[in-house]
C-alpha atoms as a PDB file:
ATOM      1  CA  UNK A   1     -46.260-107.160 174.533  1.00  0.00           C
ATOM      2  CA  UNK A   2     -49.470-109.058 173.846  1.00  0.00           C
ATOM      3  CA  UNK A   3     -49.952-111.409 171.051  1.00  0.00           C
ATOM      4  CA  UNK A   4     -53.373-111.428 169.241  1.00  0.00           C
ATOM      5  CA  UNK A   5     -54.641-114.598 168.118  1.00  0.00           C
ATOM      6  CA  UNK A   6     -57.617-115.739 166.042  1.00  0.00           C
ATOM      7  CA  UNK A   7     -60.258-117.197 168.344  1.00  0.00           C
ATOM      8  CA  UNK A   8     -58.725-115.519 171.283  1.00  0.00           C
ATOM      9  CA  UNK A   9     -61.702-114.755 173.978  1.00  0.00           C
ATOM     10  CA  UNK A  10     -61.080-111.470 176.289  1.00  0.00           C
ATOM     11  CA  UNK A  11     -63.583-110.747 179.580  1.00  0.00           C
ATOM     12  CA  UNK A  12     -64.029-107.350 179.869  1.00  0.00           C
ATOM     13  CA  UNK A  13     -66.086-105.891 182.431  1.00  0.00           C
ATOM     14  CA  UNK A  14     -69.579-107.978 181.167  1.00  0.00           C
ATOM     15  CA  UNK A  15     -68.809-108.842 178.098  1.00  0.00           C
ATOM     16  CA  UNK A  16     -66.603-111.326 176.140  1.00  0.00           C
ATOM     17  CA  UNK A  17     -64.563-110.047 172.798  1.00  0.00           C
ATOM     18  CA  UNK A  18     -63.536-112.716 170.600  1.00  0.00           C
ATOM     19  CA  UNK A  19     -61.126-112.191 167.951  1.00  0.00           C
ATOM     20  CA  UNK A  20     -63.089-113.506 164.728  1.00  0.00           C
ATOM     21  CA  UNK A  21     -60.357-112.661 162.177  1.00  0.00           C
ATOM     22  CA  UNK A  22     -57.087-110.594 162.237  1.00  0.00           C
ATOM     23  CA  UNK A  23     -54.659-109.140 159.988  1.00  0.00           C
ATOM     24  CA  UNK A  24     -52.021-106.924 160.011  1.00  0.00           C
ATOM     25  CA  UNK A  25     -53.574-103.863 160.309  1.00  0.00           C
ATOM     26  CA  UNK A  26     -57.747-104.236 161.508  1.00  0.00           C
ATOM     27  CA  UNK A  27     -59.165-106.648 163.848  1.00  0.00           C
ATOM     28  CA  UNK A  28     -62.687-108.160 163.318  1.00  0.00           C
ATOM     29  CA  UNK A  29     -63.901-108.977 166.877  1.00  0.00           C
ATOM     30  CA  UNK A  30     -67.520-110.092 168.220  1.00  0.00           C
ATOM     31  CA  UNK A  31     -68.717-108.571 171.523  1.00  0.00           C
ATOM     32  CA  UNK A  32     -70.949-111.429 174.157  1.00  0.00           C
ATOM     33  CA  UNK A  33     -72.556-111.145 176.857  1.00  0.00           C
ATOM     34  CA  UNK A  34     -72.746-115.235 177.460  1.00  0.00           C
ATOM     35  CA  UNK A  35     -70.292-117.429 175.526  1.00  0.00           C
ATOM     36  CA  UNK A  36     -72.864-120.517 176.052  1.00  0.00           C
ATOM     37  CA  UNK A  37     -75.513-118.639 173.777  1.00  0.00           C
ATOM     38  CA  UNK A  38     -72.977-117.424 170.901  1.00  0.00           C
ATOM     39  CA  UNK A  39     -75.226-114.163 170.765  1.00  0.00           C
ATOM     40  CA  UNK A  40     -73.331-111.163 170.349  1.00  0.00           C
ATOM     41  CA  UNK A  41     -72.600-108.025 167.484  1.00  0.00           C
ATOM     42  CA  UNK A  42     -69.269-108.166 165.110  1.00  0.00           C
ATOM     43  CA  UNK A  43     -67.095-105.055 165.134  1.00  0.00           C
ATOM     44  CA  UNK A  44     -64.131-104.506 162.689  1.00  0.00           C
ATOM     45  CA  UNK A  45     -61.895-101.806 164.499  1.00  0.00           C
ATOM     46  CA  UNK A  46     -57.935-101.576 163.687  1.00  0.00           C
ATOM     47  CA  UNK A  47     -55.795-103.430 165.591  1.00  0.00           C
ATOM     48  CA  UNK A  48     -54.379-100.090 167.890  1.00  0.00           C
ATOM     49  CA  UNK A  49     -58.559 -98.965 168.861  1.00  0.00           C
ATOM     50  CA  UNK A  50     -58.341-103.075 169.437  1.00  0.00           C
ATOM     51  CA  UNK A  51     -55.537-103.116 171.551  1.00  0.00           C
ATOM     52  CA  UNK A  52     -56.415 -99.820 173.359  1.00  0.00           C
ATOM     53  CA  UNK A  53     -60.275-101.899 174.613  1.00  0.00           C
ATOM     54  CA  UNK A  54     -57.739-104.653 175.711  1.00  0.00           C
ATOM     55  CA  UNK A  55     -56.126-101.977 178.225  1.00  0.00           C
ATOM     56  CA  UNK A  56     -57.938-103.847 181.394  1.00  0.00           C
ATOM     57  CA  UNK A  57     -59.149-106.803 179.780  1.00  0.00           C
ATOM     58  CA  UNK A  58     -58.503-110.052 180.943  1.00  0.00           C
ATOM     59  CA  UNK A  59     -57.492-112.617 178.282  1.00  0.00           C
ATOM     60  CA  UNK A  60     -59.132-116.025 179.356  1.00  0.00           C
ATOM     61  CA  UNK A  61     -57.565-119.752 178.972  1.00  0.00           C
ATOM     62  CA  UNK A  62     -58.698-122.325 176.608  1.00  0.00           C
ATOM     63  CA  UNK A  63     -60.111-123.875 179.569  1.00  0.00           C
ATOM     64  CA  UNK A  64     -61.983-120.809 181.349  1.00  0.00           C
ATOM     65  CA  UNK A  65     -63.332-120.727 177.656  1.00  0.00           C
ATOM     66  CA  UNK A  66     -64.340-124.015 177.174  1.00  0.00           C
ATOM     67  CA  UNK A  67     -65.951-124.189 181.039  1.00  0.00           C
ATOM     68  CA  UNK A  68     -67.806-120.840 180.812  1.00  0.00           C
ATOM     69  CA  UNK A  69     -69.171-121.840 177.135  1.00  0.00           C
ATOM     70  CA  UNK A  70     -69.951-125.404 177.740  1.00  0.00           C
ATOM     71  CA  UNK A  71     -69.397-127.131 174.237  1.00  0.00           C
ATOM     72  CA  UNK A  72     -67.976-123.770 172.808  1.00  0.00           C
ATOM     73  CA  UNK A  73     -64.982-124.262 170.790  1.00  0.00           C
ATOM     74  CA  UNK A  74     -64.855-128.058 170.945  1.00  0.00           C
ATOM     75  CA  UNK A  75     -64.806-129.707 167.690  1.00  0.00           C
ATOM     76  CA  UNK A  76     -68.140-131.281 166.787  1.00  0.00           C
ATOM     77  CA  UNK A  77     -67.413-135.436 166.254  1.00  0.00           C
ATOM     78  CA  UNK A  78     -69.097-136.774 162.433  1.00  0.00           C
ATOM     79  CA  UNK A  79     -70.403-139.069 164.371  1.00  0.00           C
ATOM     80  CA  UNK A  80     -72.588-137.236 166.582  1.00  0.00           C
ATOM     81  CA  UNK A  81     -74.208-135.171 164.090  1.00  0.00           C
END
């Protein structure tokens, strides 16, 4: 049984799905086609269409994330801005 999480990222034949927001019932996800460039379209399915894309989907580590996105998902220091 999978757990869905909030800012989960899933590689899926050449795209990326990440979970943008999730509740009980309907999943808001954004499809990528490069995590460095952010650039993608949001889809709101429910969470068993979500769950049936995920059949052979891959669900990637924070760090396959991080490396394939460069900065993405690090927190931004105060100072550097």
């Amino acid at each position: 049984m999978m757990k869905l999480e909030q800012g989960q990222v899933w590689k899926q034949g050449a795209d990326y799905l990440r979970i943008v927001d999730w509740s009980r019932m309907e999943i808001v996800y954004k499809t990528m086609k490069d995590l460095s460039t952010r650039v993608g379209t949001q889809h709101r399915v429910t969470k068993k269409e979500f769950c049936r894309m995920l059949k052979d989907a891959k669900l990637l580590t924070p760090e396959e994330v991080t490396e394939l996105s460069g900065d993405y998902g690090k927190e931004v220091d105060k100072d550097e801005e």
